[in-house]
C-alpha atoms as a PDB file:
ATOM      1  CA  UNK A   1      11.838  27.311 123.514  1.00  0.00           C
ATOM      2  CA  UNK A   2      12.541  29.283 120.455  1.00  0.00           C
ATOM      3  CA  UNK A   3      10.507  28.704 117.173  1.00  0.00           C
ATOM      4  CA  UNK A   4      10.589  29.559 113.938  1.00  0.00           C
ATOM      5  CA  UNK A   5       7.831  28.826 111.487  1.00  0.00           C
ATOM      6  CA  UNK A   6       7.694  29.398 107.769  1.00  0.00           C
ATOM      7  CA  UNK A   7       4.436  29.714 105.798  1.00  0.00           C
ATOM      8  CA  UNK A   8       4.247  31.242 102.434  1.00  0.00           C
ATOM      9  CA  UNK A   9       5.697  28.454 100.134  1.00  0.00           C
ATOM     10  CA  UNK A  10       3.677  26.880  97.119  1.00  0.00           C
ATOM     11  CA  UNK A  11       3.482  26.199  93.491  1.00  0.00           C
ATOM     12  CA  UNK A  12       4.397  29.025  91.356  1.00  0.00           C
ATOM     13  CA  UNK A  13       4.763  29.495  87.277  1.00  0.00           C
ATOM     14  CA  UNK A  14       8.006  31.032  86.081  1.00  0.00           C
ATOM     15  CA  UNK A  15       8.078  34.702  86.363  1.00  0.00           C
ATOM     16  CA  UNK A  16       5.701  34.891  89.110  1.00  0.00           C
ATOM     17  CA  UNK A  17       5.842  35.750  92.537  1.00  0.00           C
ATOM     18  CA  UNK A  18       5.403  34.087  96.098  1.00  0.00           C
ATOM     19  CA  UNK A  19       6.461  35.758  99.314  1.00  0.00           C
ATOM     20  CA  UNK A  20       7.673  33.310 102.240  1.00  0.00           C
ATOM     21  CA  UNK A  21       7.353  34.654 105.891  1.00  0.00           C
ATOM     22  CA  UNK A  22       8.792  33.330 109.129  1.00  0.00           C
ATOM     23  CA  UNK A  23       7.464  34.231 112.171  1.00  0.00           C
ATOM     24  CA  UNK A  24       9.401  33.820 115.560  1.00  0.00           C
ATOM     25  CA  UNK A  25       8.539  33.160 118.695  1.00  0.00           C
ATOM     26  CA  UNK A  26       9.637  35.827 120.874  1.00  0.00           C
ATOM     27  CA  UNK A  27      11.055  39.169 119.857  1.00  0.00           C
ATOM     28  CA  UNK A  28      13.211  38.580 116.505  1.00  0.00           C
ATOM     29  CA  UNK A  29      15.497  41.110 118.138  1.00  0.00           C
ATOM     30  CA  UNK A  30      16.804  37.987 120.320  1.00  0.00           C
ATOM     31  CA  UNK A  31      18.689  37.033 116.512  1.00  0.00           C
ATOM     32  CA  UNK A  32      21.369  39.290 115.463  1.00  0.00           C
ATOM     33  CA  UNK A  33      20.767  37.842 112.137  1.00  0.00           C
ATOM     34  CA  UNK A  34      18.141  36.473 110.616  1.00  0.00           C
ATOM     35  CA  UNK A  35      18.143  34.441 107.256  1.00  0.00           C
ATOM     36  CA  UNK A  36      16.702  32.765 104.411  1.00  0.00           C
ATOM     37  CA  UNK A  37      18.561  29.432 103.126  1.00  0.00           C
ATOM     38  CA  UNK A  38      17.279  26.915 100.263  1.00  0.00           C
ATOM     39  CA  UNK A  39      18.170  23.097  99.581  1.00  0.00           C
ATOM     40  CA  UNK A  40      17.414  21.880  95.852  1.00  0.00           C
ATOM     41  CA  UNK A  41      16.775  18.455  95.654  1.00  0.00           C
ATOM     42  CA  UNK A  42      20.337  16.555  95.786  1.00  0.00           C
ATOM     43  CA  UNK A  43      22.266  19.938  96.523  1.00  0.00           C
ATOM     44  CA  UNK A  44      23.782  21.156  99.585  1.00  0.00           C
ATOM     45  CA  UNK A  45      21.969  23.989 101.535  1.00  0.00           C
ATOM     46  CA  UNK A  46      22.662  27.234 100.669  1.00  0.00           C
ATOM     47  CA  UNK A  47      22.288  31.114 101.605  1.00  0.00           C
ATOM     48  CA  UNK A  48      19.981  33.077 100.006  1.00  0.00           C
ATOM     49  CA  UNK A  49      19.816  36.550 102.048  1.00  0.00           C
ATOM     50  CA  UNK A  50      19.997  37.490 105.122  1.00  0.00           C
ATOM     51  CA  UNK A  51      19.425  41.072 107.427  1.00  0.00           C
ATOM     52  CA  UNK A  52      20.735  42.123 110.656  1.00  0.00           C
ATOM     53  CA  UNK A  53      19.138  43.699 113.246  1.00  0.00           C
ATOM     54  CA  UNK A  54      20.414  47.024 112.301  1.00  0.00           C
ATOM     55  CA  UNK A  55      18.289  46.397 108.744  1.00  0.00           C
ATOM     56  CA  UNK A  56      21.331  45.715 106.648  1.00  0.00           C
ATOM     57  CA  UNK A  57      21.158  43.241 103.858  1.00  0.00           C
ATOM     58  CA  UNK A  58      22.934  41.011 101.588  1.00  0.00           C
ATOM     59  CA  UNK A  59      22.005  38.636  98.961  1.00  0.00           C
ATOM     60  CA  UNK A  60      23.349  35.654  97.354  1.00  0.00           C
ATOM     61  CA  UNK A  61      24.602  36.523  93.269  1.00  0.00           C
ATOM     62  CA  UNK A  62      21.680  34.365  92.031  1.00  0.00           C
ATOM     63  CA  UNK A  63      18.956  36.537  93.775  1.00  0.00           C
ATOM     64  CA  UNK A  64      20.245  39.825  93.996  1.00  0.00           C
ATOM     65  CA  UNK A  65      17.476  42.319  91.994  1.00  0.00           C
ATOM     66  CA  UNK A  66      14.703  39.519  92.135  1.00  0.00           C
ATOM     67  CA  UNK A  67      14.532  38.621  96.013  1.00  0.00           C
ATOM     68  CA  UNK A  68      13.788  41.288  98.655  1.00  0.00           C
ATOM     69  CA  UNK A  69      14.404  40.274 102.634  1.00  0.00           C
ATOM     70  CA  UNK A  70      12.734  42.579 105.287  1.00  0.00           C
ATOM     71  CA  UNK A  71      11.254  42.413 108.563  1.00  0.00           C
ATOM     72  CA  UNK A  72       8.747  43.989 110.848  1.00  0.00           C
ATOM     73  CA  UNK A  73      10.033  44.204 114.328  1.00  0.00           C
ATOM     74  CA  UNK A  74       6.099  44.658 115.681  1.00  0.00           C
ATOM     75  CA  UNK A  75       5.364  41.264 114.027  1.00  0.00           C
ATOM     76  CA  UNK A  76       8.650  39.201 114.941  1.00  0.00           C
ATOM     77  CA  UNK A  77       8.006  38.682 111.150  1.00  0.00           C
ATOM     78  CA  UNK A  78      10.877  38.309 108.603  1.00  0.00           C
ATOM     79  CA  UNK A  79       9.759  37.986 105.220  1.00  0.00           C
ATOM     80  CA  UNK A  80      11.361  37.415 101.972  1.00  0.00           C
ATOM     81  CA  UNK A  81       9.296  38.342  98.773  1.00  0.00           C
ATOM     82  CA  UNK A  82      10.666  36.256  95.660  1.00  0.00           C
ATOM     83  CA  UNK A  83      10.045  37.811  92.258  1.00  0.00           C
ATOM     84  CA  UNK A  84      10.456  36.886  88.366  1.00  0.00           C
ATOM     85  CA  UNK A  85      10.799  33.245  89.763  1.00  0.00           C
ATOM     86  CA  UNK A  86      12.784  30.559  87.841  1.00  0.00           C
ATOM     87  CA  UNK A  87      12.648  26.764  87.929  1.00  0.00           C
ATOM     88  CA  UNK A  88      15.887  27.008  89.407  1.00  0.00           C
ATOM     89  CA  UNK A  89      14.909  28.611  92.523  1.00  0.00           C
ATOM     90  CA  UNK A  90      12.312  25.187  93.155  1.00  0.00           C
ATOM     91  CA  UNK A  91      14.240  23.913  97.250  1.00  0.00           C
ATOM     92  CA  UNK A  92      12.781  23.893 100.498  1.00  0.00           C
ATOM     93  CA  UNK A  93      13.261  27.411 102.252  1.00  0.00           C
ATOM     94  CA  UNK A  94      14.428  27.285 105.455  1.00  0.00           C
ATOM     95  CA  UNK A  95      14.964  29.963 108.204  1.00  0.00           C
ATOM     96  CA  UNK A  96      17.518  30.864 110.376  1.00  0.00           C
ATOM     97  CA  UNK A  97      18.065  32.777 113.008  1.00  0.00           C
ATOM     98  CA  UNK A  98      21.262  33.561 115.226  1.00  0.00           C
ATOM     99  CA  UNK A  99      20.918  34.785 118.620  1.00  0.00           C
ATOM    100  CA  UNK A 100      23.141  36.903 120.668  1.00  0.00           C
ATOM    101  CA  UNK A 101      24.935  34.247 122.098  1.00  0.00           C
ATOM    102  CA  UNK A 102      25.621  32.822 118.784  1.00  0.00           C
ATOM    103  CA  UNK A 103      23.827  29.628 118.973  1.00  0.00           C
ATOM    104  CA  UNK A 104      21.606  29.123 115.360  1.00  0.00           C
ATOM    105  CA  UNK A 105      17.816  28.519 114.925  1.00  0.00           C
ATOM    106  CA  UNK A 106      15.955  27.230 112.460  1.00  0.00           C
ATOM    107  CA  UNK A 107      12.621  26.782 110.912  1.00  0.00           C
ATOM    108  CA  UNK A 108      10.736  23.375 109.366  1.00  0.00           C
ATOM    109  CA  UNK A 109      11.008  25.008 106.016  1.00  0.00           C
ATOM    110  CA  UNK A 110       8.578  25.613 103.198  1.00  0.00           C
ATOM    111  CA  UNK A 111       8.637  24.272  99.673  1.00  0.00           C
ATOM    112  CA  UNK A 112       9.034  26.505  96.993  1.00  0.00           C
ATOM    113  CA  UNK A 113       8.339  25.148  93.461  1.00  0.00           C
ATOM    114  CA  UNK A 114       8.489  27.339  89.731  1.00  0.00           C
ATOM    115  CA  UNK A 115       6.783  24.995  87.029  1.00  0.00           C
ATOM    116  CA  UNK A 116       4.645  26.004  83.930  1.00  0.00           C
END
């Protein structure tokens, strides 16, 4: 059975920092892609980043310079360090992982909230 677990999530002011890992069971080679997704309350789910095996990245427009995705192949670990927060980045983080035959995985999720 494959599993993905967050950890990482909390309370956070604005401008601050939290970093959210996600820790699969298995090799994380067994995902192509691996991924970090948020849902705000009342708002659909949506991508945040997400790396391929090969290391590449991409980002959505509304993290790109703040968020960093990475991932350490020894751990099974991908991680996703969140800078200069906002209130608007307060969701649920989920993540997601899709294997090699295409099928996608996904974590409980961890809540992320920016308040003062």
């Amino acid at each position: 059975q494959v599993q993905l677990v967050e950890s990482g999530g909390g309370l956070v002011q604005p401008g601050g920092s939290l970093r959210l890992s996600c820790a699969a069971s298995g090799s994380i080679f067994q995902f192509y892609l691996m991924g970090w997704y948020r849902q705000a309350p009342g708002k659909q789910r949506e991508r945040v980043a997400h790396i391929t095996s090969g290391g590449v990245t991409n980002y959505a427009d509304s993290v790109k310079g703040r968020f960093t995705i990475s991932r350490d192949n020894a751990k099974n670990t991908v991680y996703l360090q969140m800078d200069s927060l906002k209130p608007e980045d307060t969701a649920v983080y989920y993540c997601k992982g899709v294997s090699l035959l295409n099928r996608d995985y996904w974590g409980q999720g961890t809540q992320v909230t920016v308040s003062s």
